[in-house]
C-alpha atoms as a PDB file:
ATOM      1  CA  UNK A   1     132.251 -11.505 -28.462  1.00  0.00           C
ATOM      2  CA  UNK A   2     131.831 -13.201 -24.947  1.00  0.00           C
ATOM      3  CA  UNK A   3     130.057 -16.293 -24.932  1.00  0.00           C
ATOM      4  CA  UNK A   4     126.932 -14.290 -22.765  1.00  0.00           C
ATOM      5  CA  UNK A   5     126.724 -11.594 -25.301  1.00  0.00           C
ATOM      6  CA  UNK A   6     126.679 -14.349 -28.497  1.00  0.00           C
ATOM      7  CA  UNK A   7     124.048 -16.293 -26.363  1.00  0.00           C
ATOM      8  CA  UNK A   8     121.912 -13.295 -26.225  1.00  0.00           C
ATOM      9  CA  UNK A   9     122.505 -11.511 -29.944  1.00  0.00           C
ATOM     10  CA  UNK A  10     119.692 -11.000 -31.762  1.00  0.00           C
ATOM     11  CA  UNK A  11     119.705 -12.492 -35.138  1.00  0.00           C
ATOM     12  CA  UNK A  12     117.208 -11.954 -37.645  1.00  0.00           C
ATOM     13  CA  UNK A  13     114.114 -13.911 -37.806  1.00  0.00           C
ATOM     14  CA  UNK A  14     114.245 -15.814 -40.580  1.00  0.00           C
ATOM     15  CA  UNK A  15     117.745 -16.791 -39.591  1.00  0.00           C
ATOM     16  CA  UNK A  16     117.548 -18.294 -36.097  1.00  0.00           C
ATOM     17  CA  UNK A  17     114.723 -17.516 -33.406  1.00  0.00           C
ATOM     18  CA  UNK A  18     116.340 -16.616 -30.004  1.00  0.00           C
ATOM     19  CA  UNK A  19     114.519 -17.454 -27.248  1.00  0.00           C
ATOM     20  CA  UNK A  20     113.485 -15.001 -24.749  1.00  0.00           C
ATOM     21  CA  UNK A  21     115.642 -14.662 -21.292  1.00  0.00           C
ATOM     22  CA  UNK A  22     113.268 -13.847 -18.749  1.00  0.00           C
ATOM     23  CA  UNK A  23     113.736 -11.603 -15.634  1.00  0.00           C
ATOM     24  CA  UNK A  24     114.906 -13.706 -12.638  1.00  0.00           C
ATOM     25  CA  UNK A  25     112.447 -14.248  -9.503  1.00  0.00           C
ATOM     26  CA  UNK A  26     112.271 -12.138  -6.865  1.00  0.00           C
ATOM     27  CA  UNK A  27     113.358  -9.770  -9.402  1.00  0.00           C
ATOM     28  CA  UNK A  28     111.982  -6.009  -8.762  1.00  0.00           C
ATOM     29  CA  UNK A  29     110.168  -4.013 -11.196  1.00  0.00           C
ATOM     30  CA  UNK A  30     108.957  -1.257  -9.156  1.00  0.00           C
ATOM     31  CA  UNK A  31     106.492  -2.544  -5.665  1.00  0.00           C
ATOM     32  CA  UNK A  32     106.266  -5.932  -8.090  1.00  0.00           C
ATOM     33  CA  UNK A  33     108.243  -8.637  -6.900  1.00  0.00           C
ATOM     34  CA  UNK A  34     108.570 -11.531 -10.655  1.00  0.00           C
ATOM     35  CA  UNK A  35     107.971 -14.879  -9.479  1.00  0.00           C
ATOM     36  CA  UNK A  36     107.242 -17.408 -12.471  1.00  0.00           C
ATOM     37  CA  UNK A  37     107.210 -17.084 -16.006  1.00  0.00           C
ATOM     38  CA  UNK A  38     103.098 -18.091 -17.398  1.00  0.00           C
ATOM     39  CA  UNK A  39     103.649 -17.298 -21.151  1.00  0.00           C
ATOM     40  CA  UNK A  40     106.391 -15.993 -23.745  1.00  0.00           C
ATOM     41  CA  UNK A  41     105.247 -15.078 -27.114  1.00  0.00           C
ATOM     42  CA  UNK A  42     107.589 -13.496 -29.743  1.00  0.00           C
ATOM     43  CA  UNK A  43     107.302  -9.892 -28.185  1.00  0.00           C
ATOM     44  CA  UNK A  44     106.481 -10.644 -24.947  1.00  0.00           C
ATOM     45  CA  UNK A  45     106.996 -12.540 -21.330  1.00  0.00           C
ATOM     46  CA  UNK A  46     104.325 -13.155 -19.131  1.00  0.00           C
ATOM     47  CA  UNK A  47     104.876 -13.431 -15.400  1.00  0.00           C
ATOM     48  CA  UNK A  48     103.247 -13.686 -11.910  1.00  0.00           C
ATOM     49  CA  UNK A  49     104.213 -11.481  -9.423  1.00  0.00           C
ATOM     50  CA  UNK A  50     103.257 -10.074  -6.166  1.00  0.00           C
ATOM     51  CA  UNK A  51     101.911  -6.636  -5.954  1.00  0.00           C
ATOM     52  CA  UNK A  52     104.051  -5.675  -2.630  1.00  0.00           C
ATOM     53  CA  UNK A  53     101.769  -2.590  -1.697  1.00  0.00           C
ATOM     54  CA  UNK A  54      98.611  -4.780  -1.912  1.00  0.00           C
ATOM     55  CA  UNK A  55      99.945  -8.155  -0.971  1.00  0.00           C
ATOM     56  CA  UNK A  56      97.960  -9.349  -4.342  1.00  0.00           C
ATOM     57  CA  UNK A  57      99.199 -11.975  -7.115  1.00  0.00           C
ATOM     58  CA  UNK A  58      99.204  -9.946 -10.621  1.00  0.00           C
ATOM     59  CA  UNK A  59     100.125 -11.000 -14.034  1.00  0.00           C
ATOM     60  CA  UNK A  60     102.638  -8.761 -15.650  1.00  0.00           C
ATOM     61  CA  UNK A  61     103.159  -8.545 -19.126  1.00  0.00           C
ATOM     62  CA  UNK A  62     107.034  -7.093 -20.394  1.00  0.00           C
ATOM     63  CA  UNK A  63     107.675  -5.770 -23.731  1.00  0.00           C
ATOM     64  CA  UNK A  64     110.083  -7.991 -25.066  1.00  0.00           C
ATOM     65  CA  UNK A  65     110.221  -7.987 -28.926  1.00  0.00           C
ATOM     66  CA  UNK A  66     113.020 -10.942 -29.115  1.00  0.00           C
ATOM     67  CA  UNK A  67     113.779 -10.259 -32.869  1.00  0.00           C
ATOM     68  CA  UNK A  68     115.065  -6.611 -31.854  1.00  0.00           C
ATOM     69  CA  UNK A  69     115.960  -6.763 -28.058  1.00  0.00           C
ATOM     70  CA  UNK A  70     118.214  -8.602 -25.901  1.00  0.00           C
ATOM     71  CA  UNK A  71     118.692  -8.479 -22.331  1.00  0.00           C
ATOM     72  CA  UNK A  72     121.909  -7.287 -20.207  1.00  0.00           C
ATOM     73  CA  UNK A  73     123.304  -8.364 -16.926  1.00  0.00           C
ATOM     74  CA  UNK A  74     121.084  -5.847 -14.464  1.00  0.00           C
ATOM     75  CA  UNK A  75     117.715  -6.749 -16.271  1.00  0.00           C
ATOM     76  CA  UNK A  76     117.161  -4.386 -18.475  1.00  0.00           C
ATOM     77  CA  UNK A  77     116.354  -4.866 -21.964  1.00  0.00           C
ATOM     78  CA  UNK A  78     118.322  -2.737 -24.953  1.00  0.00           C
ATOM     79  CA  UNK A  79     117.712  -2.676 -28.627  1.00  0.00           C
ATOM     80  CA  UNK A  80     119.896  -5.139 -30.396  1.00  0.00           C
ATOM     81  CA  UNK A  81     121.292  -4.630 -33.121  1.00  0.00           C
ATOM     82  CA  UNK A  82     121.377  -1.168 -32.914  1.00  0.00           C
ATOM     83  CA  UNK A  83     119.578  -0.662 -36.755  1.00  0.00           C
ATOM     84  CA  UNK A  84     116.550  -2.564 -34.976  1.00  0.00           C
ATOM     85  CA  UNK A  85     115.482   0.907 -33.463  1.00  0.00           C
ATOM     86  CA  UNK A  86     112.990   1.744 -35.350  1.00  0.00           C
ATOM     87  CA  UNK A  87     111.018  -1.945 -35.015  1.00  0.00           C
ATOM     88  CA  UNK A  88     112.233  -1.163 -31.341  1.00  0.00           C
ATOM     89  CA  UNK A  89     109.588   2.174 -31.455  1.00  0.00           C
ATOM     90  CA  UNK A  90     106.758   0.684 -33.360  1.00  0.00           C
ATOM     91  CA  UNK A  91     106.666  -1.587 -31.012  1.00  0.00           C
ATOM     92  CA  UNK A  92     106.641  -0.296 -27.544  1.00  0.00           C
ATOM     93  CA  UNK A  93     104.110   2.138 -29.080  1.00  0.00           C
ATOM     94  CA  UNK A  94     101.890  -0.942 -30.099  1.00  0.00           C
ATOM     95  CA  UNK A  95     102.800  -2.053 -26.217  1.00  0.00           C
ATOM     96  CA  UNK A  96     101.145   1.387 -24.826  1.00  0.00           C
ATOM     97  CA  UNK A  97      98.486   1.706 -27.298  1.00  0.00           C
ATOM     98  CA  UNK A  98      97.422  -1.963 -25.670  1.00  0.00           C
ATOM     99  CA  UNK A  99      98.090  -0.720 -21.994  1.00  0.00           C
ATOM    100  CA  UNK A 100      96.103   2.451 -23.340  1.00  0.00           C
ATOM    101  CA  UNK A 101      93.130   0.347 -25.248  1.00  0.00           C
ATOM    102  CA  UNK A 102      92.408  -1.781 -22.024  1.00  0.00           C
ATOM    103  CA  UNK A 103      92.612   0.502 -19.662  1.00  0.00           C
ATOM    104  CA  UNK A 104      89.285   2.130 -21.302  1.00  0.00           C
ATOM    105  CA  UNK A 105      87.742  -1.113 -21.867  1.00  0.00           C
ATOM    106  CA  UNK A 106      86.284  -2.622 -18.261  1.00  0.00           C
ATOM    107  CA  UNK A 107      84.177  -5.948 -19.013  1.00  0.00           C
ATOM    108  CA  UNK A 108      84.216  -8.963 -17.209  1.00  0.00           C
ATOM    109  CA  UNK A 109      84.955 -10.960 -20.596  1.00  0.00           C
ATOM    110  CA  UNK A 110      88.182  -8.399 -21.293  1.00  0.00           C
ATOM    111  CA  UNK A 111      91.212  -9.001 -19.637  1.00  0.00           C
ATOM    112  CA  UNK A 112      91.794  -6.399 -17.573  1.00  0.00           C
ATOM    113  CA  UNK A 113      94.890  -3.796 -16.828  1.00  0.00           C
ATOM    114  CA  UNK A 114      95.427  -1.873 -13.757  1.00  0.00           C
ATOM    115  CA  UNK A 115      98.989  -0.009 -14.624  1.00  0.00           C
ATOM    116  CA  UNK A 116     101.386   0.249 -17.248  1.00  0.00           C
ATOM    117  CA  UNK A 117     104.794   1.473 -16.481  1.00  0.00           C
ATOM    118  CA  UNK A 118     107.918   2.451 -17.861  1.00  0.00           C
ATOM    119  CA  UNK A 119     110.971   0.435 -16.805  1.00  0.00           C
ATOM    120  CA  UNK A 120     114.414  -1.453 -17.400  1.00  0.00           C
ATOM    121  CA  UNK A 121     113.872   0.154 -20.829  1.00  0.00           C
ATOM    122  CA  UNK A 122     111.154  -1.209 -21.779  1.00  0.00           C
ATOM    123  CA  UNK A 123     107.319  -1.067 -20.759  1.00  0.00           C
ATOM    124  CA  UNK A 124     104.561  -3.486 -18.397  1.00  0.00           C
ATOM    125  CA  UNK A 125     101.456  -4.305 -18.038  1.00  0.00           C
ATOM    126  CA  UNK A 126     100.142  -5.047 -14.697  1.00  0.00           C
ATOM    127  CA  UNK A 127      96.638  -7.233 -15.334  1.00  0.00           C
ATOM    128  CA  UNK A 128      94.338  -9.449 -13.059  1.00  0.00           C
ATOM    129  CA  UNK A 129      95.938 -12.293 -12.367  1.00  0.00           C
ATOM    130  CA  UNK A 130      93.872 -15.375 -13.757  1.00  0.00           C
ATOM    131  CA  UNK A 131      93.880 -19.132 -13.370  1.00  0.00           C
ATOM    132  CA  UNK A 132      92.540 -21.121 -16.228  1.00  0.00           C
ATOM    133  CA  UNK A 133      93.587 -22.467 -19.366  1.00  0.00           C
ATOM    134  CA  UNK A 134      93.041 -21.209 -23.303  1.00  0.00           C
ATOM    135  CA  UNK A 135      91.268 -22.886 -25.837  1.00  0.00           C
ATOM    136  CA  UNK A 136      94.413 -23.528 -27.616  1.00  0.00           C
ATOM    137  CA  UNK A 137      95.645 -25.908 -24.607  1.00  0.00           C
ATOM    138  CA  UNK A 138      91.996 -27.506 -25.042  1.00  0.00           C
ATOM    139  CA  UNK A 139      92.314 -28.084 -28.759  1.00  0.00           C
ATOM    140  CA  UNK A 140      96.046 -29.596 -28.201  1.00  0.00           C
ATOM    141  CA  UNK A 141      95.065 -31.627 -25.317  1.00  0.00           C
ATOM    142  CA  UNK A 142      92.262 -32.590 -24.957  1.00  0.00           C
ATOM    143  CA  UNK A 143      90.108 -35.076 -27.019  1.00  0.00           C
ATOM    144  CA  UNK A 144      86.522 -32.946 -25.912  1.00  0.00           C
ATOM    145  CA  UNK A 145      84.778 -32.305 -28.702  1.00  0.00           C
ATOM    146  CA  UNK A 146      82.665 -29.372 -27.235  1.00  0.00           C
ATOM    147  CA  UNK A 147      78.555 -29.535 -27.198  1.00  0.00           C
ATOM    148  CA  UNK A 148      76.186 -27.101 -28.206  1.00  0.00           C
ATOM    149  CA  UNK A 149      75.687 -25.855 -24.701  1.00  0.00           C
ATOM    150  CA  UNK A 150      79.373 -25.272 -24.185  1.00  0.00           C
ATOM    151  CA  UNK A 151      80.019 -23.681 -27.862  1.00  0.00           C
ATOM    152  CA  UNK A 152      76.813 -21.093 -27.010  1.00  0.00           C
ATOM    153  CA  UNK A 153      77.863 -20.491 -23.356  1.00  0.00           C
ATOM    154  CA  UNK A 154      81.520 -19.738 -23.565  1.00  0.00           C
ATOM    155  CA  UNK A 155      81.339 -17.475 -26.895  1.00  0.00           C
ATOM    156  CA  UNK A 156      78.015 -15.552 -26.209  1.00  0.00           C
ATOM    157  CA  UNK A 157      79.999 -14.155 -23.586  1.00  0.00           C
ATOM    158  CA  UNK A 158      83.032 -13.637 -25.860  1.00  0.00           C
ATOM    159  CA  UNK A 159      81.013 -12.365 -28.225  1.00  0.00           C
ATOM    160  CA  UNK A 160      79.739  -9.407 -25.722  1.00  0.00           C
ATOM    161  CA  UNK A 161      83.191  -9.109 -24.573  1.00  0.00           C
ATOM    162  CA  UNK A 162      84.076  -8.578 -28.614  1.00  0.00           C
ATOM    163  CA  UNK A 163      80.780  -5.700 -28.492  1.00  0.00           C
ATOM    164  CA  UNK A 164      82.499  -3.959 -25.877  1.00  0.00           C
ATOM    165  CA  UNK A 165      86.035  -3.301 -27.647  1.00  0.00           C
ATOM    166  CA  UNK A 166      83.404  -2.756 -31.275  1.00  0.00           C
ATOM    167  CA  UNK A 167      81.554   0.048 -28.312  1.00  0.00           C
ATOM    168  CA  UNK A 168      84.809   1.445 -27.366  1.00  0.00           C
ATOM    169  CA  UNK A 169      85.439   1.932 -31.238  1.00  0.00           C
ATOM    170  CA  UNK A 170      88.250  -0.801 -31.997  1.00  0.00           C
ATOM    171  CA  UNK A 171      88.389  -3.946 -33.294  1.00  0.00           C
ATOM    172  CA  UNK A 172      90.315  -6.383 -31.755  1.00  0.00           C
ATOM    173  CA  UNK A 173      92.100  -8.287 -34.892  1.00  0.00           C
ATOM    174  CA  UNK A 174      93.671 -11.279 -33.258  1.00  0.00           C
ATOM    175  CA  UNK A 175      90.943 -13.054 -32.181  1.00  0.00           C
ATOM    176  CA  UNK A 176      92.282 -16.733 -31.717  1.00  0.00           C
ATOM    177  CA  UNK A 177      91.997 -20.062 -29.225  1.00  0.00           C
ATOM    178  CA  UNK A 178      95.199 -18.978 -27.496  1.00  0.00           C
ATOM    179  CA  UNK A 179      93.859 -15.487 -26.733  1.00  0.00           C
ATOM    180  CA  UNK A 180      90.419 -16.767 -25.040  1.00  0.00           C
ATOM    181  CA  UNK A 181      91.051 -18.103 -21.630  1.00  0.00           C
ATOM    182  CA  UNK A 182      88.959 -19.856 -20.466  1.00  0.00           C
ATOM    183  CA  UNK A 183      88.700 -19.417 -16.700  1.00  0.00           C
ATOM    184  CA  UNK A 184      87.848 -22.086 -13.807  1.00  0.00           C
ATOM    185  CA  UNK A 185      84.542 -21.115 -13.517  1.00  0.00           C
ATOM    186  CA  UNK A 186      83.671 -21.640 -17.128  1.00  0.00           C
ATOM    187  CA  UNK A 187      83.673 -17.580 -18.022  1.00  0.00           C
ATOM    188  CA  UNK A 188      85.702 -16.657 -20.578  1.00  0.00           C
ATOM    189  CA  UNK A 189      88.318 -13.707 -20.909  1.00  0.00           C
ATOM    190  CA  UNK A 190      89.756 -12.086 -24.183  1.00  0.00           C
ATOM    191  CA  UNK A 191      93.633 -11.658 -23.548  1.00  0.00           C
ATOM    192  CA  UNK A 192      96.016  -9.700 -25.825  1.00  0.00           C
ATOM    193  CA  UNK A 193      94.488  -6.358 -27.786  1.00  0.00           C
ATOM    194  CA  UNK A 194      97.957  -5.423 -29.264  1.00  0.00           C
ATOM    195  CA  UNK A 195      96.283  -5.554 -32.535  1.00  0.00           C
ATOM    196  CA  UNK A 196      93.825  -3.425 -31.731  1.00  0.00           C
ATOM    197  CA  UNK A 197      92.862  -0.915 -34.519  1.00  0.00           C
ATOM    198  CA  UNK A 198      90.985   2.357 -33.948  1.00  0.00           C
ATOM    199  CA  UNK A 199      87.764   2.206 -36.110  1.00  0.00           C
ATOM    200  CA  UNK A 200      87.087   3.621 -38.082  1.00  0.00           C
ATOM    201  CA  UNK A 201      89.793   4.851 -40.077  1.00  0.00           C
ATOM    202  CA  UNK A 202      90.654   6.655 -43.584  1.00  0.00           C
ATOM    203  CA  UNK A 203      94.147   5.624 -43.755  1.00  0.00           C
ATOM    204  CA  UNK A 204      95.073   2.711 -44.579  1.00  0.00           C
ATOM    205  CA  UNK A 205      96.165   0.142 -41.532  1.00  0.00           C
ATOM    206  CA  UNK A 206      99.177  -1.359 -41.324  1.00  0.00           C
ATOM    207  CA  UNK A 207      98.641  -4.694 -39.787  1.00  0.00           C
ATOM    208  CA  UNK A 208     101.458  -5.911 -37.885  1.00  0.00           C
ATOM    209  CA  UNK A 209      99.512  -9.097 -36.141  1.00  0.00           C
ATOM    210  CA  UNK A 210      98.321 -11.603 -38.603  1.00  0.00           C
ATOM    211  CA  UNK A 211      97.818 -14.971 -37.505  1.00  0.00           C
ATOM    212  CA  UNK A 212      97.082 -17.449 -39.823  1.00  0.00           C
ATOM    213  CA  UNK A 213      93.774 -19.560 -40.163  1.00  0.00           C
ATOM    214  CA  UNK A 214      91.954 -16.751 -37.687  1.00  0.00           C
ATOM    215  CA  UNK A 215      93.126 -13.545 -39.242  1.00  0.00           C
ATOM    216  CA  UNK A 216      90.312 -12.654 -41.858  1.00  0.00           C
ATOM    217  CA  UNK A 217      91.464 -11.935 -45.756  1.00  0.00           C
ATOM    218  CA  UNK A 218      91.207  -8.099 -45.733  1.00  0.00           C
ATOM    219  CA  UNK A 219      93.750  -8.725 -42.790  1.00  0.00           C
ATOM    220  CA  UNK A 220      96.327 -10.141 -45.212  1.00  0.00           C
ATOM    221  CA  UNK A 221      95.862  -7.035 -47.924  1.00  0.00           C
ATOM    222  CA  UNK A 222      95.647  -4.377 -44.837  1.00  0.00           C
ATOM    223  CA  UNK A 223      92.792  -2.508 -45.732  1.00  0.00           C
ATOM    224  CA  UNK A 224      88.562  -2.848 -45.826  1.00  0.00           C
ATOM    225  CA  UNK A 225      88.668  -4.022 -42.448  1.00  0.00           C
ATOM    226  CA  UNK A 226      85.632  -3.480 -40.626  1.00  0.00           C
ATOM    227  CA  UNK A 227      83.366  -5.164 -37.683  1.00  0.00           C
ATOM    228  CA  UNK A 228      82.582  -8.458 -39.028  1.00  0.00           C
ATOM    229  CA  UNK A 229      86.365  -8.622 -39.970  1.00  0.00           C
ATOM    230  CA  UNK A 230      87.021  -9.800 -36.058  1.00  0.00           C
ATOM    231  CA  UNK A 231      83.713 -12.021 -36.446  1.00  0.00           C
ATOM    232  CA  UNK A 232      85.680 -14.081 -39.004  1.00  0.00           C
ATOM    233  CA  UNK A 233      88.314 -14.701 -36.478  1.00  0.00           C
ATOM    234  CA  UNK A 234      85.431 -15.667 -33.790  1.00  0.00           C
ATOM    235  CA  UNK A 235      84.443 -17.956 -36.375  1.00  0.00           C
ATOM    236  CA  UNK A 236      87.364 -19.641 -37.151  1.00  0.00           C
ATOM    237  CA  UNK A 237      87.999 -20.001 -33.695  1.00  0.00           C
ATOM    238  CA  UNK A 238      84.416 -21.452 -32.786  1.00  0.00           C
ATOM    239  CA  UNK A 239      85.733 -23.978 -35.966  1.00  0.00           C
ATOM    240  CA  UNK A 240      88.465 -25.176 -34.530  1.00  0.00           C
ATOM    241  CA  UNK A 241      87.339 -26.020 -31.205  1.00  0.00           C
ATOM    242  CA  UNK A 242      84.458 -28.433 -32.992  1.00  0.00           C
ATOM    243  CA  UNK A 243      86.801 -29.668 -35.389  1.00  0.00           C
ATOM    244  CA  UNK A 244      89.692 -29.798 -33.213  1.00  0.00           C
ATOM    245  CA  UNK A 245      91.561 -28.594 -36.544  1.00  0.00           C
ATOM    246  CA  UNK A 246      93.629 -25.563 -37.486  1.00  0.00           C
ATOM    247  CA  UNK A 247      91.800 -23.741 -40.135  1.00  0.00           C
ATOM    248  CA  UNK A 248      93.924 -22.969 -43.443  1.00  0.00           C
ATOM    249  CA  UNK A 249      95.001 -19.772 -43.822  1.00  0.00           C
ATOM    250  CA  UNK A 250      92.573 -17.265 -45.665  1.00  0.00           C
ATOM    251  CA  UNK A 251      95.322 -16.409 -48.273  1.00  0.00           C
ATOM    252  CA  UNK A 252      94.933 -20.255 -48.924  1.00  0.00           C
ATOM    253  CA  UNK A 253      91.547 -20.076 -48.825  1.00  0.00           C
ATOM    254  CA  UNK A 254      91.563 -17.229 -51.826  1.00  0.00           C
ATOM    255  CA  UNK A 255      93.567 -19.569 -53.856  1.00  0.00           C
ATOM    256  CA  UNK A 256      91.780 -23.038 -53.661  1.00  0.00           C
ATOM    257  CA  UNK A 257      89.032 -23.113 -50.608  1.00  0.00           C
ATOM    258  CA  UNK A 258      88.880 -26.407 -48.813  1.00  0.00           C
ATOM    259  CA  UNK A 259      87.020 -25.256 -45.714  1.00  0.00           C
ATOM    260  CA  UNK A 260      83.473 -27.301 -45.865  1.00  0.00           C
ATOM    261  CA  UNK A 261      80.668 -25.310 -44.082  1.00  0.00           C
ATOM    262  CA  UNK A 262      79.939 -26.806 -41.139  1.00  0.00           C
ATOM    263  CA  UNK A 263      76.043 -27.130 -41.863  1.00  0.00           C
ATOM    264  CA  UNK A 264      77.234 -30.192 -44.305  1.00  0.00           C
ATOM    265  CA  UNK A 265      79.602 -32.220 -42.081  1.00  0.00           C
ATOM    266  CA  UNK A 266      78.347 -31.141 -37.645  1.00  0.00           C
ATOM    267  CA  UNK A 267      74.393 -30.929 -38.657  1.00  0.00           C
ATOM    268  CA  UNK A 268      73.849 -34.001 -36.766  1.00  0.00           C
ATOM    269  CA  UNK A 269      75.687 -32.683 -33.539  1.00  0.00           C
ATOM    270  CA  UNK A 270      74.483 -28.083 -33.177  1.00  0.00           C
ATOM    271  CA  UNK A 271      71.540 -26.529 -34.079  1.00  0.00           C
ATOM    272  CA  UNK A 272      71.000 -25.384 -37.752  1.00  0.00           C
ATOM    273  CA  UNK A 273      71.383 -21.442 -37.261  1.00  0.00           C
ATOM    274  CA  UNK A 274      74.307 -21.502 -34.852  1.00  0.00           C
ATOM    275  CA  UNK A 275      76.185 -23.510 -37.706  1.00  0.00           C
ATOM    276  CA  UNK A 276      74.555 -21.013 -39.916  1.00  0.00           C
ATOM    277  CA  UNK A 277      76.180 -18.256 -38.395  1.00  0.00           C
ATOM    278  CA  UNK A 278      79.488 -19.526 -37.894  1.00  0.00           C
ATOM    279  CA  UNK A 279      78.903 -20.452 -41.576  1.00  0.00           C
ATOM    280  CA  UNK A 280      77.992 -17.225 -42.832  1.00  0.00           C
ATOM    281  CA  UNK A 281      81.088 -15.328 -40.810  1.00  0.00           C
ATOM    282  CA  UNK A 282      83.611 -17.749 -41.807  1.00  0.00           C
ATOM    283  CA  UNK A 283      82.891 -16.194 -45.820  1.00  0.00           C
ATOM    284  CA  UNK A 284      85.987 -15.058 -47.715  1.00  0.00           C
ATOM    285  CA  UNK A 285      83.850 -11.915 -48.823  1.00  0.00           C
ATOM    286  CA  UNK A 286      83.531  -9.382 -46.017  1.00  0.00           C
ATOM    287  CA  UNK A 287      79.997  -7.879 -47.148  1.00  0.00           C
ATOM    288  CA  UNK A 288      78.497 -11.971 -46.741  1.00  0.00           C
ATOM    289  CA  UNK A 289      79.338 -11.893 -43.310  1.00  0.00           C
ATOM    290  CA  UNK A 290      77.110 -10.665 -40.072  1.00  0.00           C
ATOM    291  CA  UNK A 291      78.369  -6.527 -40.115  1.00  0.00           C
ATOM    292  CA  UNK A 292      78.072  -6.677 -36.068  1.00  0.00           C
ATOM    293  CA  UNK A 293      77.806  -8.902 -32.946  1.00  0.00           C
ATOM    294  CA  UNK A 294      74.291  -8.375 -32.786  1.00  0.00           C
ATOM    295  CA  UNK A 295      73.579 -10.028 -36.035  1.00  0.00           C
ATOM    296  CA  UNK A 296      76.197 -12.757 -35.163  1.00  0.00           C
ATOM    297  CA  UNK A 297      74.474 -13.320 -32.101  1.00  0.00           C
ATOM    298  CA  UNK A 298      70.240 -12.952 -33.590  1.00  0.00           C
ATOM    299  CA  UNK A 299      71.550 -15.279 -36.299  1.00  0.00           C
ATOM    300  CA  UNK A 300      72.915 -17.735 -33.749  1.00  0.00           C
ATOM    301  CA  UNK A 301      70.546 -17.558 -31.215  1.00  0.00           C
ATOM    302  CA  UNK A 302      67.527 -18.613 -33.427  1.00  0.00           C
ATOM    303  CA  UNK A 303      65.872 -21.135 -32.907  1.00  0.00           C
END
């Protein structure tokens, strides 16, 4: 095997991650000319690019799972190795259920997607291209502990982003700092529904996205989910952008909880019910929680 082609095998996971090999500027994928790469993740690249019948900047997002995939000489991307095809399928379908999900979803707080496409093999999303940066890059680099005003500005309006995809009848399941970018102007936008779930549901789901510290318990056994399933992830998130901390994982949790409620250790610094609903959602046992944003958002709200 040539050098290139060992470069670009894919191994299995556990084994040795191989990084992603993104498409080359200038590059065409259809009327979008790539220019830079603005986030990889382990099944997809991120880029800008300029929308040649519009003149506009977009954000395209290329399925790009790197566990199953590798890329050849003109661009395209092929399943690798060849027994991968069936992860290949499950998850370009996940790729155009997202494409699909968003593209019925229009809210100023949800990211939002213009085309999807077939291509080089694989499948894009063409999205609004925004400039800002995600909590995650806060929580990382920043030492701003956020106040009161910030915590109830930025996720009341994630919150009625979050009502919109409930409205639309799917939960979003990976609710997390590095999904909610946070734009220039202060407004918030929910990235990423490649979780998403249809809801509700007999069967049970089979979870592929689980993201430890965010992802709620009934995540982790893949069924029971419901609304207040994604308000545990809000929560977590809301608790690690006043902590600046990672939250342990709920299978941790299950096992020996360590997680203090926030109404014995911030009381000093946020208002008794906001901590009382971030509190309340964080709980290990789905039927303690808020069952809806509305209740998440009465409970926090009060005065």
């Amino acid at each position: 095997m040539s050098d290139y082609n060992t470069r670009m095998s894919i191994l299995k996971p556990k084994t040795e991650t191989i990084p992603a090999i993104p498409l080359r500027p200038d590059t065409m994928v259809e009327h979008y000319k790539i220019g830079k790469v603005i986030g990889v993740g382990g099944f997809s690249v991120v880029y800008s690019a300029l929308d040649t019948q519009t003149n506009s900047v977009v954000a395209i997002k290329e399925f790009y799972a790197t566990n199953c995939m590798r890329r050849a000489r003109d661009g395209s991307l092929h399943v690798h190795p060849p027994e991968q095809e069936h992860k290949y399928n499950i998850g370009l379908k996940r790729f155009f259920d997202e494409g699909l999900t968003l593209s019925q979803i229009d809210h100023p707080n949800i990211v939002n997607v213009s085309n999807f496409f077939r291509y080089n093999n694989t499948a894009y999303l063409v999205m609004r291209y925004e400039h800002g940066k995600d909590l995650r890059w806060f929580i990382k680099n920043t030492d701003y502990v956020p106040d009161e005003e910030f915590i109830l500005s930025v996720f009341s309006m994630v919150l009625a982003g979050l009502k919109e995809v409930h409205k639309n009848s799917f939960l979003h399941l990976d609710i997390k700092p590095s999904n909610i970018l946070l734009r220039a102007s202060g407004v918030p936008l929910i990235l990423d529904l490649g979780a998403a779930y249809k809801f509700p549901q007999k069967e049970k789901h089979k979870v592929h996205t689980l993201t430890h510290g965010y992802s709620a318990p009934e995540q982790h056994e893949k069924e029971n989910l419901n609304l207040s399933s994604d308000l545990y992830a809000v929560a977590m998130t809301m608790r690690a952008c006043i902590t600046h901390k990672s939250p342990p994982s709920a299978i941790k949790r299950l096992k020996r909880d360590t997680v203090r409620p926030l109404r014995d250790t911030h009381a000093k610094y946020y208002r008794a019910n906001l901590l009382r609903a971030i509190d309340e959602s964080s709980d290990l046992e789905i039927e303690k929680r808020p069952q809806s944003v509305d209740e998440f958002i009465e409970i926090m709200t009060t005065r």
